[in-house]
C-alpha atoms as a PDB file:
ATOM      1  CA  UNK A   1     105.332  87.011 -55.147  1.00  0.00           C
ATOM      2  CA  UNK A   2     104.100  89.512 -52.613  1.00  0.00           C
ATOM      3  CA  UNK A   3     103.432  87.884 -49.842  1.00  0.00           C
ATOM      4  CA  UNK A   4     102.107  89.663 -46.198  1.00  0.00           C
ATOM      5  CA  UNK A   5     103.036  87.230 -43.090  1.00  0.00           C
ATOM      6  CA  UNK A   6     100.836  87.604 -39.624  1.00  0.00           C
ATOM      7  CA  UNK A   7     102.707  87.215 -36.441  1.00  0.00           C
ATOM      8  CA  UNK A   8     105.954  87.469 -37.755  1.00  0.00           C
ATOM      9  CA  UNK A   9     108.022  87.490 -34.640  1.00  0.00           C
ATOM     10  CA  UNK A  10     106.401  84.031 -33.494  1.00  0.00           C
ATOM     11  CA  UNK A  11     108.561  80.677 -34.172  1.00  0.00           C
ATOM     12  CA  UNK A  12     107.003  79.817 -37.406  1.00  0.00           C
ATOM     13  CA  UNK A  13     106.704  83.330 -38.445  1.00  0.00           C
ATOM     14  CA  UNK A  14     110.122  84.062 -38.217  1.00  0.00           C
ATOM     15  CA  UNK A  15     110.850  80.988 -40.302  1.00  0.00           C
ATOM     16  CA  UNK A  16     108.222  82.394 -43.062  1.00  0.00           C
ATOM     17  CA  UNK A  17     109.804  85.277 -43.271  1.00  0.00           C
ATOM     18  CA  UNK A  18     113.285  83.704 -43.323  1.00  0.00           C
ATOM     19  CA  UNK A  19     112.428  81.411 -46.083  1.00  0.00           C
ATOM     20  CA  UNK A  20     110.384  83.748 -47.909  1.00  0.00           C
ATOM     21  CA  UNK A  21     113.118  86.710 -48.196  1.00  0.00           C
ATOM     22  CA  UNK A  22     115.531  83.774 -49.706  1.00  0.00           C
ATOM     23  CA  UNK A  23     113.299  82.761 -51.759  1.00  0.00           C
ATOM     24  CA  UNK A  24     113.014  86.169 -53.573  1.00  0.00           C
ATOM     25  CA  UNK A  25     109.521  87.272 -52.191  1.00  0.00           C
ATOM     26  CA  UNK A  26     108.376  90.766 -51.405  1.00  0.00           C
ATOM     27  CA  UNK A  27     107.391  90.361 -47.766  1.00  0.00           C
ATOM     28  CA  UNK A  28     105.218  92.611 -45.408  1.00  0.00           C
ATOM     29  CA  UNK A  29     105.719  91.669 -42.020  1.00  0.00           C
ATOM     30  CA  UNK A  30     102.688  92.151 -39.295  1.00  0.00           C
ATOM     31  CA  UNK A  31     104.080  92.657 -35.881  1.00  0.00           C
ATOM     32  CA  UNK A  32     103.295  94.240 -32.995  1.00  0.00           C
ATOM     33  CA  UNK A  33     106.842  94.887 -32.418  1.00  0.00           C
ATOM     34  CA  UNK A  34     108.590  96.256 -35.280  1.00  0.00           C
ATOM     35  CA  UNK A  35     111.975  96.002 -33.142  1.00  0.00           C
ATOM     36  CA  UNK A  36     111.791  92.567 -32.341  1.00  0.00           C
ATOM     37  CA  UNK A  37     112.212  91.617 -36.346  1.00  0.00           C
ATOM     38  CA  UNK A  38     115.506  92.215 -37.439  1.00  0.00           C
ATOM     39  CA  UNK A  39     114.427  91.027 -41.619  1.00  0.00           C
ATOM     40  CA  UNK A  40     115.004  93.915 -44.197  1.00  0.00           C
ATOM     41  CA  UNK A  41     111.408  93.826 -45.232  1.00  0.00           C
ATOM     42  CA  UNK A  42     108.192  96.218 -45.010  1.00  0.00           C
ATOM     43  CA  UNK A  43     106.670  96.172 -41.518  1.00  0.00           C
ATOM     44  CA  UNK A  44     103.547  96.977 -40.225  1.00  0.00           C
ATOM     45  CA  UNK A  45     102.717  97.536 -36.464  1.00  0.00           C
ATOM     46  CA  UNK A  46      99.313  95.513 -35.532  1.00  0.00           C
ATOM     47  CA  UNK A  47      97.463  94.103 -32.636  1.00  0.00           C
ATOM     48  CA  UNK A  48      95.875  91.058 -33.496  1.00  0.00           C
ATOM     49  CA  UNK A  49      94.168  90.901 -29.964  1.00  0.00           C
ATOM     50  CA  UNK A  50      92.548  94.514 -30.436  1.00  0.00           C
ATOM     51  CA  UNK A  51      92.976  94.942 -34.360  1.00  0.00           C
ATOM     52  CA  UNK A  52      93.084  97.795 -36.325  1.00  0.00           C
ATOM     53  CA  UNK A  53      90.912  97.515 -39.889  1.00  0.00           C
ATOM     54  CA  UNK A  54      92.826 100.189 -41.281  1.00  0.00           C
ATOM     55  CA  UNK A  55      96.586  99.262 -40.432  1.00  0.00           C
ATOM     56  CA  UNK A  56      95.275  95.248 -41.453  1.00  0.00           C
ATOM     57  CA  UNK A  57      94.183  96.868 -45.017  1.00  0.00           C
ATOM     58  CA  UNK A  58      97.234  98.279 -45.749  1.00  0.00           C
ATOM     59  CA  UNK A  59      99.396  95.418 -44.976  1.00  0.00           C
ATOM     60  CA  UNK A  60      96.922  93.091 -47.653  1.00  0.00           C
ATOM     61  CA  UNK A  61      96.376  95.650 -50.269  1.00  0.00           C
ATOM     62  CA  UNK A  62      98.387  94.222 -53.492  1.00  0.00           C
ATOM     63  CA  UNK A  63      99.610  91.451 -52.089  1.00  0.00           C
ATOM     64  CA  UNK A  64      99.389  88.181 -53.657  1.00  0.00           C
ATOM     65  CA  UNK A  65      99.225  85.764 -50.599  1.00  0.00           C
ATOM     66  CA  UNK A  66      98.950  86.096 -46.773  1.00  0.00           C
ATOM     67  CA  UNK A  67     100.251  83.468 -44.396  1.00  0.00           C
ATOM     68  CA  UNK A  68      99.550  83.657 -40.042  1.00  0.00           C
ATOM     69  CA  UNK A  69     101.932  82.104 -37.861  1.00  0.00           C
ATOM     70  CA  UNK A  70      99.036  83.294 -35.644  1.00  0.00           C
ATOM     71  CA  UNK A  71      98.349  81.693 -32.225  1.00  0.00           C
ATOM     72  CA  UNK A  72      98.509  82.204 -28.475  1.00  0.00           C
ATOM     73  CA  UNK A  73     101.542  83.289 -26.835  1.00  0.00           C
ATOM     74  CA  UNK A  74     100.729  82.053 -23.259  1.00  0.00           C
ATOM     75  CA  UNK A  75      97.807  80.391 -22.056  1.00  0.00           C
ATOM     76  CA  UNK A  76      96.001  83.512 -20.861  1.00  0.00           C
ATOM     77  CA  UNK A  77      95.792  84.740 -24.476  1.00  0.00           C
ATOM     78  CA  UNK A  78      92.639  83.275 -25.356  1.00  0.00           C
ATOM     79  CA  UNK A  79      90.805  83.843 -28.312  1.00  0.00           C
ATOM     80  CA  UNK A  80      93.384  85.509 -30.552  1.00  0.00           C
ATOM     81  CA  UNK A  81      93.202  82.709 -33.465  1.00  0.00           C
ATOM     82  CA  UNK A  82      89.725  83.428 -33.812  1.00  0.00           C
ATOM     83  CA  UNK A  83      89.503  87.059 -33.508  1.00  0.00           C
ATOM     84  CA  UNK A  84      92.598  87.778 -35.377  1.00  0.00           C
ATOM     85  CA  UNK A  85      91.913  85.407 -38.241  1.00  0.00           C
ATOM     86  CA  UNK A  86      88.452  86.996 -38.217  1.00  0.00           C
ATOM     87  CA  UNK A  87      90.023  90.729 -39.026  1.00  0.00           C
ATOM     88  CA  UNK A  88      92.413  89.320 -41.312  1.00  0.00           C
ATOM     89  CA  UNK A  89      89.455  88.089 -43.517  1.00  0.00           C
ATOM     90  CA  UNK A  90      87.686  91.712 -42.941  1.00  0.00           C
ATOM     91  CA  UNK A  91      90.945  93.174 -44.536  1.00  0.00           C
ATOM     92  CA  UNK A  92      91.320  90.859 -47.164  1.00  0.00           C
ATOM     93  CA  UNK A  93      87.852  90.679 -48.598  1.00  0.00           C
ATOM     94  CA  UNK A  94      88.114  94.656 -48.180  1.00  0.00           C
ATOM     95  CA  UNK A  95      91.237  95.033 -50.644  1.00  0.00           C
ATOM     96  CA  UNK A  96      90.505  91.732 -52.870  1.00  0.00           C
ATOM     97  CA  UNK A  97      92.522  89.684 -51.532  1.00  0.00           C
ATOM     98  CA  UNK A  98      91.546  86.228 -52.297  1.00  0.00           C
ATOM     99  CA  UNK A  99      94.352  83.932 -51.063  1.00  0.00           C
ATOM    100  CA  UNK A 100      95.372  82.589 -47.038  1.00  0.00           C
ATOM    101  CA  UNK A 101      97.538  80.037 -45.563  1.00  0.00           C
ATOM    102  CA  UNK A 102      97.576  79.484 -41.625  1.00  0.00           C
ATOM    103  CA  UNK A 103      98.991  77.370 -39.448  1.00  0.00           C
ATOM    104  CA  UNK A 104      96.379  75.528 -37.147  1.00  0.00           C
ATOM    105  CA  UNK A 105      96.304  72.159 -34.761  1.00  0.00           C
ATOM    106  CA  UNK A 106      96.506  68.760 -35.773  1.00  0.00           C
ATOM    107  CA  UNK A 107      93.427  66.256 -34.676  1.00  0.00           C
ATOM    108  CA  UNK A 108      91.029  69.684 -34.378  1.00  0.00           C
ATOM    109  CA  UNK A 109      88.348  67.970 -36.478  1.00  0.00           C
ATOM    110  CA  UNK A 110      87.239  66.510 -33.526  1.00  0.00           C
ATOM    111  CA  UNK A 111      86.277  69.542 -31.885  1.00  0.00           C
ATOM    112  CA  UNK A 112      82.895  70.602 -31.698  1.00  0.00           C
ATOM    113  CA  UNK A 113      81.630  74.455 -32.887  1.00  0.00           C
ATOM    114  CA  UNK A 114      78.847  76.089 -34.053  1.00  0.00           C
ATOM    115  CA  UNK A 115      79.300  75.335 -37.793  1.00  0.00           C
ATOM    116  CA  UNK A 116      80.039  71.816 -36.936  1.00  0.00           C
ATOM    117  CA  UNK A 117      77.861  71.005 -33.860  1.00  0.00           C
ATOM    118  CA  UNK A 118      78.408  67.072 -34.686  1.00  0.00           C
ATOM    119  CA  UNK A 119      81.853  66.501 -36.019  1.00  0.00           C
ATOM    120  CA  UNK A 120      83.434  63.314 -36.549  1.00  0.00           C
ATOM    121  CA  UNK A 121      83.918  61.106 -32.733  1.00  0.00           C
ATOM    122  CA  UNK A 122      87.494  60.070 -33.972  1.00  0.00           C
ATOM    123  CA  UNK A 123      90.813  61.245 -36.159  1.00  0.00           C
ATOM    124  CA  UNK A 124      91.113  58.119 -38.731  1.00  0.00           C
ATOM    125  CA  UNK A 125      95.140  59.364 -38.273  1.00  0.00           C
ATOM    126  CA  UNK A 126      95.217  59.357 -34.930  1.00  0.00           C
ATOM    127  CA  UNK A 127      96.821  55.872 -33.537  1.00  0.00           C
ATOM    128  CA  UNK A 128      95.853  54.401 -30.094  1.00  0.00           C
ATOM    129  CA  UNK A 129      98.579  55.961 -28.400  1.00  0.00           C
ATOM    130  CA  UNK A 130      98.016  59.398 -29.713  1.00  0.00           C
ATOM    131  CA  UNK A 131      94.302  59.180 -29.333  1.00  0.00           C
ATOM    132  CA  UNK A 132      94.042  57.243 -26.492  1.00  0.00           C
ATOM    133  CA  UNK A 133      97.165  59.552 -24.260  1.00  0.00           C
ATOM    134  CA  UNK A 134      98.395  62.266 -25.774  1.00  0.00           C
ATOM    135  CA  UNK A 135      95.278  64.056 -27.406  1.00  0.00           C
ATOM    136  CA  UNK A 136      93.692  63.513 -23.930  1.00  0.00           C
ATOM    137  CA  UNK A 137      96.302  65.429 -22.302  1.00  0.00           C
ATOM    138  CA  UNK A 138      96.783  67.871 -24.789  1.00  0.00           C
ATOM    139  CA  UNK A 139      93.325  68.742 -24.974  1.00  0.00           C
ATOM    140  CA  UNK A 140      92.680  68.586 -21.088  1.00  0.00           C
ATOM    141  CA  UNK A 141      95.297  71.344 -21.041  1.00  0.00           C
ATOM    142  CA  UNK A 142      95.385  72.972 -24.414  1.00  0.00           C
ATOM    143  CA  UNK A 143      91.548  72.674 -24.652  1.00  0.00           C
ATOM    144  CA  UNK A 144      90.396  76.341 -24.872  1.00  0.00           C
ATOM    145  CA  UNK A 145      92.633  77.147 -27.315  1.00  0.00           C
ATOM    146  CA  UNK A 146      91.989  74.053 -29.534  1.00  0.00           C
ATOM    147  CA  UNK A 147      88.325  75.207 -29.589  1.00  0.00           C
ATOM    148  CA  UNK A 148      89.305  78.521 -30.671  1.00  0.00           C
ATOM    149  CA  UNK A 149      91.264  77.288 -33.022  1.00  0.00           C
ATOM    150  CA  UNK A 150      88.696  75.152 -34.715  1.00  0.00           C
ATOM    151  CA  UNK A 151      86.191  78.033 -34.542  1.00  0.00           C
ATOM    152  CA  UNK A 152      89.056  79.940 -36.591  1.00  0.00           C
ATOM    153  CA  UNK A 153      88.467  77.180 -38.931  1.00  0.00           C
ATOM    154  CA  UNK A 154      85.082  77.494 -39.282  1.00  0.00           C
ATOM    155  CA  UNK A 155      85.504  80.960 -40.107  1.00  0.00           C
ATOM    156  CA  UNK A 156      87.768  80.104 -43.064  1.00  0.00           C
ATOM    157  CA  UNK A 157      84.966  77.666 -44.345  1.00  0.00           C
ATOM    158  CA  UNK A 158      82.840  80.878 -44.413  1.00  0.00           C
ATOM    159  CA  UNK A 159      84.721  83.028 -45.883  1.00  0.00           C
ATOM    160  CA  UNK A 160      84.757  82.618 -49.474  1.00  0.00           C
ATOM    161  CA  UNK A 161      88.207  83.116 -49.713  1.00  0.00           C
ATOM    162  CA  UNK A 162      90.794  80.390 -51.121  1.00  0.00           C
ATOM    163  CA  UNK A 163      92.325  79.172 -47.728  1.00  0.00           C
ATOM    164  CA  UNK A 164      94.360  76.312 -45.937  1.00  0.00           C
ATOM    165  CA  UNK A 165      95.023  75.374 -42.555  1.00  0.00           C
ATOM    166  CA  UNK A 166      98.356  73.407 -42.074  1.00  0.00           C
ATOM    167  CA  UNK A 167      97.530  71.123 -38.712  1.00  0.00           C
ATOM    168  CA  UNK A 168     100.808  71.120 -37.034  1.00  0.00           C
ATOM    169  CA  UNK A 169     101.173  68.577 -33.955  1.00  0.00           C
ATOM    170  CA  UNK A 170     104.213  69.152 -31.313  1.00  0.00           C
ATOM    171  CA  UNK A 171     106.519  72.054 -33.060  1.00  0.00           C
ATOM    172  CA  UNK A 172     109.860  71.723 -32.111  1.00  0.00           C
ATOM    173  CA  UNK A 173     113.082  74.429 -33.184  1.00  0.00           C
ATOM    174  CA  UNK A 174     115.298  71.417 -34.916  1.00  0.00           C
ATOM    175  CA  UNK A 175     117.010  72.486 -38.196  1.00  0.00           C
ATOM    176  CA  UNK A 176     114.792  71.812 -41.329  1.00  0.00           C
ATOM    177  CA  UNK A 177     114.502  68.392 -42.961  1.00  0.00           C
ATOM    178  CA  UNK A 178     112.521  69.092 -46.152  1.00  0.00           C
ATOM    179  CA  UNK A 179     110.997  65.292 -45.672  1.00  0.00           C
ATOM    180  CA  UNK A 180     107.603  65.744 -43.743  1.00  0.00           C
ATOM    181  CA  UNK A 181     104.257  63.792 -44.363  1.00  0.00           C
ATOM    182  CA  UNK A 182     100.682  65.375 -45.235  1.00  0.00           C
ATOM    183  CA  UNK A 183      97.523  63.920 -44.609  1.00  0.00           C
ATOM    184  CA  UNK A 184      94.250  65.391 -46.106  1.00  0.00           C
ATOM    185  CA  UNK A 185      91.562  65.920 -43.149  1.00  0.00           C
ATOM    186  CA  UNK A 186      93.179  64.129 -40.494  1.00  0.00           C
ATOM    187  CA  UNK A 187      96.139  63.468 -38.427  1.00  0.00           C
ATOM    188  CA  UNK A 188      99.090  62.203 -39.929  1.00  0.00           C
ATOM    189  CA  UNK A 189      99.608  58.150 -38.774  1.00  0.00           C
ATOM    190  CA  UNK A 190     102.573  57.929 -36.746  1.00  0.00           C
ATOM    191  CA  UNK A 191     102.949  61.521 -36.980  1.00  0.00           C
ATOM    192  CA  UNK A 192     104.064  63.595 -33.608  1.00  0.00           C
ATOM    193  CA  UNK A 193     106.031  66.695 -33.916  1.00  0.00           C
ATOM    194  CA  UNK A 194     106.642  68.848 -37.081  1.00  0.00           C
ATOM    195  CA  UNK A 195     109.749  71.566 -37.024  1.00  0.00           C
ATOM    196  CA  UNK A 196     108.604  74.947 -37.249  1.00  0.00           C
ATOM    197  CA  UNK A 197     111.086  75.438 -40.510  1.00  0.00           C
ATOM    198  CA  UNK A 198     109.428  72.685 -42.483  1.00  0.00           C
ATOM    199  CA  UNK A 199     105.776  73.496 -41.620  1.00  0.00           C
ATOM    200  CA  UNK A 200     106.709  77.112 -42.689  1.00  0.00           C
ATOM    201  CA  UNK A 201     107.974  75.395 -45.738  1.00  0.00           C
ATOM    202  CA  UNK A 202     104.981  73.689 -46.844  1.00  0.00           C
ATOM    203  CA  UNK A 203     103.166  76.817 -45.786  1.00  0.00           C
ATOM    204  CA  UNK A 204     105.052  78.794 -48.635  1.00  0.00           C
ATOM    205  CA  UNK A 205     104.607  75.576 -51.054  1.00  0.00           C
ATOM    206  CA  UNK A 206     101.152  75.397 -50.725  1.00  0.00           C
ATOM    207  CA  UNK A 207     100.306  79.097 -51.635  1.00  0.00           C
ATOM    208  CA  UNK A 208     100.408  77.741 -55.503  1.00  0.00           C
ATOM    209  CA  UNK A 209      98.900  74.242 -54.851  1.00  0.00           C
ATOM    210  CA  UNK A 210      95.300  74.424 -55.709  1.00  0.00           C
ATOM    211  CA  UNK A 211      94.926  71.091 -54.305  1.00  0.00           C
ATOM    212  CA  UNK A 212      95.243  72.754 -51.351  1.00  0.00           C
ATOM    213  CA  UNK A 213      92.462  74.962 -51.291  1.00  0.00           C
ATOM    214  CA  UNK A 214      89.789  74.942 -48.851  1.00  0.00           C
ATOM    215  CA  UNK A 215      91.738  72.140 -47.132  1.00  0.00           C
ATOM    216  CA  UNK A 216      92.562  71.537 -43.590  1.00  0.00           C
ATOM    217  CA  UNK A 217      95.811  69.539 -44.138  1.00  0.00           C
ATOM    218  CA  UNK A 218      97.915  67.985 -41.714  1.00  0.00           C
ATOM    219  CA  UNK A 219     101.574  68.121 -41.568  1.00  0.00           C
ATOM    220  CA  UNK A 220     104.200  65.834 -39.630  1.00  0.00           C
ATOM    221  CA  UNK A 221     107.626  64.578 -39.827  1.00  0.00           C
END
């Protein structure tokens, strides 16, 4: 396939692209650092924090999927799921571009927005330790960007387009395992930390699931 992958330099983007060059795809790589991707694959320079429509429509035109590894590099880079995921939809409904896979946050359905003023008060996955200790911290200092993340959500729901958010809890850099567990709509049980190579893995695998589509699914080792 031809695939186009968003923030290719970050950890999980880097292990899209790997995968996805082995695999025999045709990757376009968004970056805003060409130099800081060593692949042999088709680059395009963009700014997801201050995008440009016209660079984002030629890195979607013709291709058959695009996947975002797309998230905040440091805790003053707020906003950037939501806003980038936002021009990546412009582009893609621009060129006819119909399918998207993105990485996102375990437990988010929790989170209030505007499309979903009243969500559910509790994560059916979530056990009492995770619910009870380590959401609370995570959110207490992670909680800006969880919001943004769930409003990038909501903007998926809008958009027409075939999507799926893989909800990925703590990502660590351990070699992959190809065993993980899914859960539809909430948090996997039991389920803490993910490796970025396996959630990149389902990522690619779920581009031609259509059980997938228009799915938040949750991912854990």
């Amino acid at each position: 396939m031809r695939l186009t992958i968003f923030a290719a330099t970050g950890g999980i983007g880097r292990q899209l692209v790997r995968q996805a060059v082995a695999a025999g795809h045709d990757v376009t790589a968004v970056v805003r650092n060409p130099q800081a991707l060593t692949a042999d694959v088709r680059k395009v320079t963009a700014d997801l924090a201050s995008p440009d429509p016209a660079a984002l429509r030629s890195a979607v035109r013709g291709t058959d999927a695009v996947l975002s590894g797309l998230g905040p590099r440091g805790k003053g880079e707020f906003g950037i799921a939501s806003r980038g995921t936002e021009a990546i939809i412009e582009a893609m409904k621009a060129t006819d571009v119909r399918r998207i896979v993105v990485i996102s946050v375990a437990g988010i359905s929790t989170i209030p927005t505007p499309g979903r003023p009243n969500p559910p008060k509790r994560d059916p996955g979530m056990g009492w330790f995770m619910r009870n200790v380590l959401s609370p911290m995570a959110k207490a200092r992670l909680g800006r960007h969880y919001a943004d993340v769930a409003l990038m959500e909501d903007l998926l729901r809008d958009s027409g387009l075939d999507w799926t958010a893989v909800g990925v809890p703590l990502l660590t850099d351990k070699p992959p395992t190809g065993t993980y567990r899914t859960a539809y709509g909430q948090s996997v049980r039991g389920g803490n930390r993910i490796t970025r190579a396996d959630a990149a893995h389902f990522m690619l695998r779920a581009i031609e699931r259509p059980e997938t589509i228009g799915k938040s699914i949750a991912i854990a080792n």
